[in-house]
C-alpha atoms as a PDB file:
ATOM      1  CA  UNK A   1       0.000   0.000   0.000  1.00  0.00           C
ATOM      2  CA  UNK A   2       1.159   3.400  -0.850  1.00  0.00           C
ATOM      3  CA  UNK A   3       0.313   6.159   1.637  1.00  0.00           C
ATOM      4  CA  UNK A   4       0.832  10.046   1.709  1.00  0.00           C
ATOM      5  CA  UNK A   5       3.020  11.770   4.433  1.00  0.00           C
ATOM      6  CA  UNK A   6       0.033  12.586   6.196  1.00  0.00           C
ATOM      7  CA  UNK A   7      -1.175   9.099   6.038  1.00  0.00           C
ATOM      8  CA  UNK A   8       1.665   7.538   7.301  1.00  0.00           C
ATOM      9  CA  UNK A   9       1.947   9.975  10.277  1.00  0.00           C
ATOM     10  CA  UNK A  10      -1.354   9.024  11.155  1.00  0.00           C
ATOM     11  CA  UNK A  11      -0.365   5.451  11.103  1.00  0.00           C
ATOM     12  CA  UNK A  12       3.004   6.051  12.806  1.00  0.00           C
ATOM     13  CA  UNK A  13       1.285   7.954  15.570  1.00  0.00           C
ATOM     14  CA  UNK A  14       1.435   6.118  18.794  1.00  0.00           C
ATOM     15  CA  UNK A  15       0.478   8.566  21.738  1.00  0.00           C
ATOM     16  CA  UNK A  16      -2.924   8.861  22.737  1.00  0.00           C
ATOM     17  CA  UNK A  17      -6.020   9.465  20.139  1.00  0.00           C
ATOM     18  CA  UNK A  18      -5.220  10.736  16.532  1.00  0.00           C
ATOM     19  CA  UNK A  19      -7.930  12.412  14.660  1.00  0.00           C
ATOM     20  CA  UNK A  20      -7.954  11.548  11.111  1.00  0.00           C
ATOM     21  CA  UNK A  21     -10.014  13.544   8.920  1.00  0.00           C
ATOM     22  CA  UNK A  22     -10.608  13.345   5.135  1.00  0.00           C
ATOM     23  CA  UNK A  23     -13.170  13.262   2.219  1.00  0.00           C
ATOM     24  CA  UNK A  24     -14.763  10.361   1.068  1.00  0.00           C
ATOM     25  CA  UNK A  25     -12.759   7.830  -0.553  1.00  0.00           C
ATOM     26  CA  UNK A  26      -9.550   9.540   0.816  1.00  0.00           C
ATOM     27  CA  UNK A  27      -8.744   6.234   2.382  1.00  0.00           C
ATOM     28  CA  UNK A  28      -9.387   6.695   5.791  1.00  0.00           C
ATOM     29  CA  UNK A  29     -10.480   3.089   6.897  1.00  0.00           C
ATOM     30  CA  UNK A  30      -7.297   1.926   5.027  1.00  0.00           C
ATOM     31  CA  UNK A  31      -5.243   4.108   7.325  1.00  0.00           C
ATOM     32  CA  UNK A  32      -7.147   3.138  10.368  1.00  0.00           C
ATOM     33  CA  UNK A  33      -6.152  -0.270   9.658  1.00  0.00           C
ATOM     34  CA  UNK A  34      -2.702   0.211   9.063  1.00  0.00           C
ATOM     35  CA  UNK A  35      -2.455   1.823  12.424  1.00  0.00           C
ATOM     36  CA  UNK A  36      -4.241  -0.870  13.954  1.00  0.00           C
ATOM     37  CA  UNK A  37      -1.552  -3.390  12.766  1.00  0.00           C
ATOM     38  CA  UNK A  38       1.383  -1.299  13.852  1.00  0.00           C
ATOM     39  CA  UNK A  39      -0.276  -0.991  17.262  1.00  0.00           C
ATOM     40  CA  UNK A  40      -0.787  -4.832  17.481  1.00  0.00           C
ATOM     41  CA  UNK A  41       2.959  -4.972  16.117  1.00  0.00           C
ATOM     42  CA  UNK A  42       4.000  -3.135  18.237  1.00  0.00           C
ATOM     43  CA  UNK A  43       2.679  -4.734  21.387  1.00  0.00           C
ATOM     44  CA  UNK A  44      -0.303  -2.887  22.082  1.00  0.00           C
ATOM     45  CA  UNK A  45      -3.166  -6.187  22.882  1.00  0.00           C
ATOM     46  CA  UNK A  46      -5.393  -6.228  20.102  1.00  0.00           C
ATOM     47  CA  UNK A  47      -8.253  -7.096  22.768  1.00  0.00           C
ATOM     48  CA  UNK A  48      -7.532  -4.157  24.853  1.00  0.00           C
ATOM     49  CA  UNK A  49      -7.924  -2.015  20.858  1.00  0.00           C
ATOM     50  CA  UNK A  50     -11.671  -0.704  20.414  1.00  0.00           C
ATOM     51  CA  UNK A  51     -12.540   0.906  17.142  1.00  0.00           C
ATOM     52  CA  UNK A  52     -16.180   2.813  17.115  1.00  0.00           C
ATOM     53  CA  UNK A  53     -18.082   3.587  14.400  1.00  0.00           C
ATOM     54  CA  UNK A  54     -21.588   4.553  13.735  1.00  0.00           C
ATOM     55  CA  UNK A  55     -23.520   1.734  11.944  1.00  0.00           C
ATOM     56  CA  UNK A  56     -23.642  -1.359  12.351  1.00  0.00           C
ATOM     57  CA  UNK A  57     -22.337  -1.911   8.793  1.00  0.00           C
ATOM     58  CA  UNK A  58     -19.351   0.577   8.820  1.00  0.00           C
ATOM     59  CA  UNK A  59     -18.572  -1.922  11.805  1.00  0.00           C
ATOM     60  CA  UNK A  60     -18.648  -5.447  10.177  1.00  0.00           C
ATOM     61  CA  UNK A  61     -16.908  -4.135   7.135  1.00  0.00           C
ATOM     62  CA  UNK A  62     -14.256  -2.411   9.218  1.00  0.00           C
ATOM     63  CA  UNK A  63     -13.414  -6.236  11.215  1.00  0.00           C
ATOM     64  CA  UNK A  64     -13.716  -7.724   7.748  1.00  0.00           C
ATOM     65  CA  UNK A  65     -11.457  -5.404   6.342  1.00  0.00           C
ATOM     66  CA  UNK A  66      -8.916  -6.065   9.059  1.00  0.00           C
ATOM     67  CA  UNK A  67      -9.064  -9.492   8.872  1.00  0.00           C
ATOM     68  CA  UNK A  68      -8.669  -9.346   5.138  1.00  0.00           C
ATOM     69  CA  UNK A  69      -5.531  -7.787   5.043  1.00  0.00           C
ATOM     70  CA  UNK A  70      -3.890  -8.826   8.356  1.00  0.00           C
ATOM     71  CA  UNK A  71      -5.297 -12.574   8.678  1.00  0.00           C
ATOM     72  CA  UNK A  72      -2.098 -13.357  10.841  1.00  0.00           C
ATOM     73  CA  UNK A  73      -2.827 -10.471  13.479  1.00  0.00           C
ATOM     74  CA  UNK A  74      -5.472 -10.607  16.240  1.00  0.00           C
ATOM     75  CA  UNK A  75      -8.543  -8.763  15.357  1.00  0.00           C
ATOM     76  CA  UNK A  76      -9.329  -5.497  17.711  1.00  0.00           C
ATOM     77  CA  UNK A  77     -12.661  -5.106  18.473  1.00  0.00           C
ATOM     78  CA  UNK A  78     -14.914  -3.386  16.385  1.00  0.00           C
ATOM     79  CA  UNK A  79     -18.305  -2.017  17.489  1.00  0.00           C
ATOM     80  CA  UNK A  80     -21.076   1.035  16.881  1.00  0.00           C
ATOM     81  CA  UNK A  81     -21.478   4.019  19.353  1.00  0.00           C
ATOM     82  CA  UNK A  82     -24.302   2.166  20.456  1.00  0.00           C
ATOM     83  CA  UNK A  83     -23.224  -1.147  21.545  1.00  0.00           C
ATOM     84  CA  UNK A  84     -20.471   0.683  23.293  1.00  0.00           C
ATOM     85  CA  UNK A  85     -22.841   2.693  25.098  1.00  0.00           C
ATOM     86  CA  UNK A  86     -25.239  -0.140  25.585  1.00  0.00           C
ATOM     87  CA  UNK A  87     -22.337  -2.372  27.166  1.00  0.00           C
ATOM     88  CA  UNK A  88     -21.210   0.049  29.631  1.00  0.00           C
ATOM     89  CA  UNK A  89     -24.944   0.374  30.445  1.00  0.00           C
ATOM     90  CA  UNK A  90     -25.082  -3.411  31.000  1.00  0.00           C
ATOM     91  CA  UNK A  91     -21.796  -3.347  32.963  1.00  0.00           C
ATOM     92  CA  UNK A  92     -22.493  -0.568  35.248  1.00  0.00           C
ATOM     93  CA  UNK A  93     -26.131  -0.740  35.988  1.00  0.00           C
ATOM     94  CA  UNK A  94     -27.215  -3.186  38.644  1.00  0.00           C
ATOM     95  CA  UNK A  95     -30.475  -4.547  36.830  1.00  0.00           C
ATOM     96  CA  UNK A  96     -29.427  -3.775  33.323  1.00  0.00           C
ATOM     97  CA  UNK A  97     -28.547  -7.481  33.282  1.00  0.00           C
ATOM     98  CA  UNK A  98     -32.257  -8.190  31.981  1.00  0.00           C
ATOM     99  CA  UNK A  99     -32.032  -5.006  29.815  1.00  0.00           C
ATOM    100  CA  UNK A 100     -32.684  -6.046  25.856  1.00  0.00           C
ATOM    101  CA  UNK A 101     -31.959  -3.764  22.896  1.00  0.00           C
ATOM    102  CA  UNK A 102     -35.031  -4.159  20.372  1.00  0.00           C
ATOM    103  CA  UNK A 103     -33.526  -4.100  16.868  1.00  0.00           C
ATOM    104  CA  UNK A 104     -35.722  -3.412  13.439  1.00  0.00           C
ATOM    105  CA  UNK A 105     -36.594  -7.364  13.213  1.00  0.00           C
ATOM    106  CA  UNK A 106     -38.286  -6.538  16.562  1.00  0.00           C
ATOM    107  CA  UNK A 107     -40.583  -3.791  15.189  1.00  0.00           C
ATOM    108  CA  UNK A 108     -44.062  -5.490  16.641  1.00  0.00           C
ATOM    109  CA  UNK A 109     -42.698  -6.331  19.502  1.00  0.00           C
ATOM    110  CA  UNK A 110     -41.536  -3.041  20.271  1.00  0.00           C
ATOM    111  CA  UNK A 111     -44.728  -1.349  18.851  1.00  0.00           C
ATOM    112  CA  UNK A 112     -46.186  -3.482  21.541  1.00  0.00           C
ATOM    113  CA  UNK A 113     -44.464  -2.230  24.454  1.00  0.00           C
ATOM    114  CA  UNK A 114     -44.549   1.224  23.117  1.00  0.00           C
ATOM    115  CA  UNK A 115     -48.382   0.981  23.172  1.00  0.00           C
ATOM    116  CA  UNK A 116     -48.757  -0.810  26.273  1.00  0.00           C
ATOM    117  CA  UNK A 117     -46.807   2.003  27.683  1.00  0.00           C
ATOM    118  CA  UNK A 118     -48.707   4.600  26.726  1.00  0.00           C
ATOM    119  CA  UNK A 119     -52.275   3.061  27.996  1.00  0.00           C
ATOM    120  CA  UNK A 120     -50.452   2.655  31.026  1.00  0.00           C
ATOM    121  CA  UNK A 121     -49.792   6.334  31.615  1.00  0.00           C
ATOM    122  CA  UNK A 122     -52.816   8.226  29.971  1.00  0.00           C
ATOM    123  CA  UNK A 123     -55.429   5.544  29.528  1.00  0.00           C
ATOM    124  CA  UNK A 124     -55.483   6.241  26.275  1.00  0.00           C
ATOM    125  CA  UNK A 125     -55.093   3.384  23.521  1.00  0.00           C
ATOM    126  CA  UNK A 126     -52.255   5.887  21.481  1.00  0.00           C
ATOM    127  CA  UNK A 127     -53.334   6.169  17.364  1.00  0.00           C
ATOM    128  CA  UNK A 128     -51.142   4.490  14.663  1.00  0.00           C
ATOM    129  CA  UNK A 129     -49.385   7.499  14.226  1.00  0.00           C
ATOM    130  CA  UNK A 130     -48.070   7.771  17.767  1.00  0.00           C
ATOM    131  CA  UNK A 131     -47.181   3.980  17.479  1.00  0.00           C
ATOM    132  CA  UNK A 132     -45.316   4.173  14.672  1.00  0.00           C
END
């Protein structure tokens, strides 16, 4: 891989959080990789590496990515905003143990709750539109 100066002192740089900003396509998730690997390389434990990104997506293609082109390094851990947030919920809170995060395959489940929630507090069966 060929990299630009500024690439490569993104990848290079070892103390505390870099900020790498760039337009799309500007290979951003390539550099984030490479600087992944030279962290791992360079004795940093992969497990104790968290990379956070927004969708659940970004995230699975990130790990894949990773994987892909450094198969004989430990993967970091890749996860959304969310999941981060939710685990540190789950960790932190003494009941959140029964806590469950309702995804889109959930929707009528959810729109259950939701509208068994709302009769409970204004006795008032809520109208699609408030449901949805």
């Amino acid at each position: 891989m060929n990299f630009t100066d500024a690439q490569l002192d993104a990848i290079h740089h070892t103390r505390g959080p870099a900020l790498v900003l760039a337009v799309p396509g500007a290979g951003k998730t390539t550099v984030l990789m490479a600087r992944l690997a030279r962290l791992i390389q360079l004795g940093y434990p992969a497990e104790k590496l968290l990379t956070i990104t927004f969708s659940k997506n970004a995230s699975l293609d990130m790990k894949k990515r990773f994987r892909d082109l450094f198969p004989q390094l430990e993967s970091p851990h890749f996860m959304t905003i969310h999941a981060l947030c939710f685990q540190i919920i789950r960790q932190f809170h003494p009941q959140a143990k029964s806590i469950q995060v309702l995804a889109d395959k959930d929707y009528k489940i959810r729109r259950d709750l939701l509208t068994r929630a709302y009769l409970k507090h204004s006795q008032i069966t809520p109208s699609e539109e408030k449901r949805d």
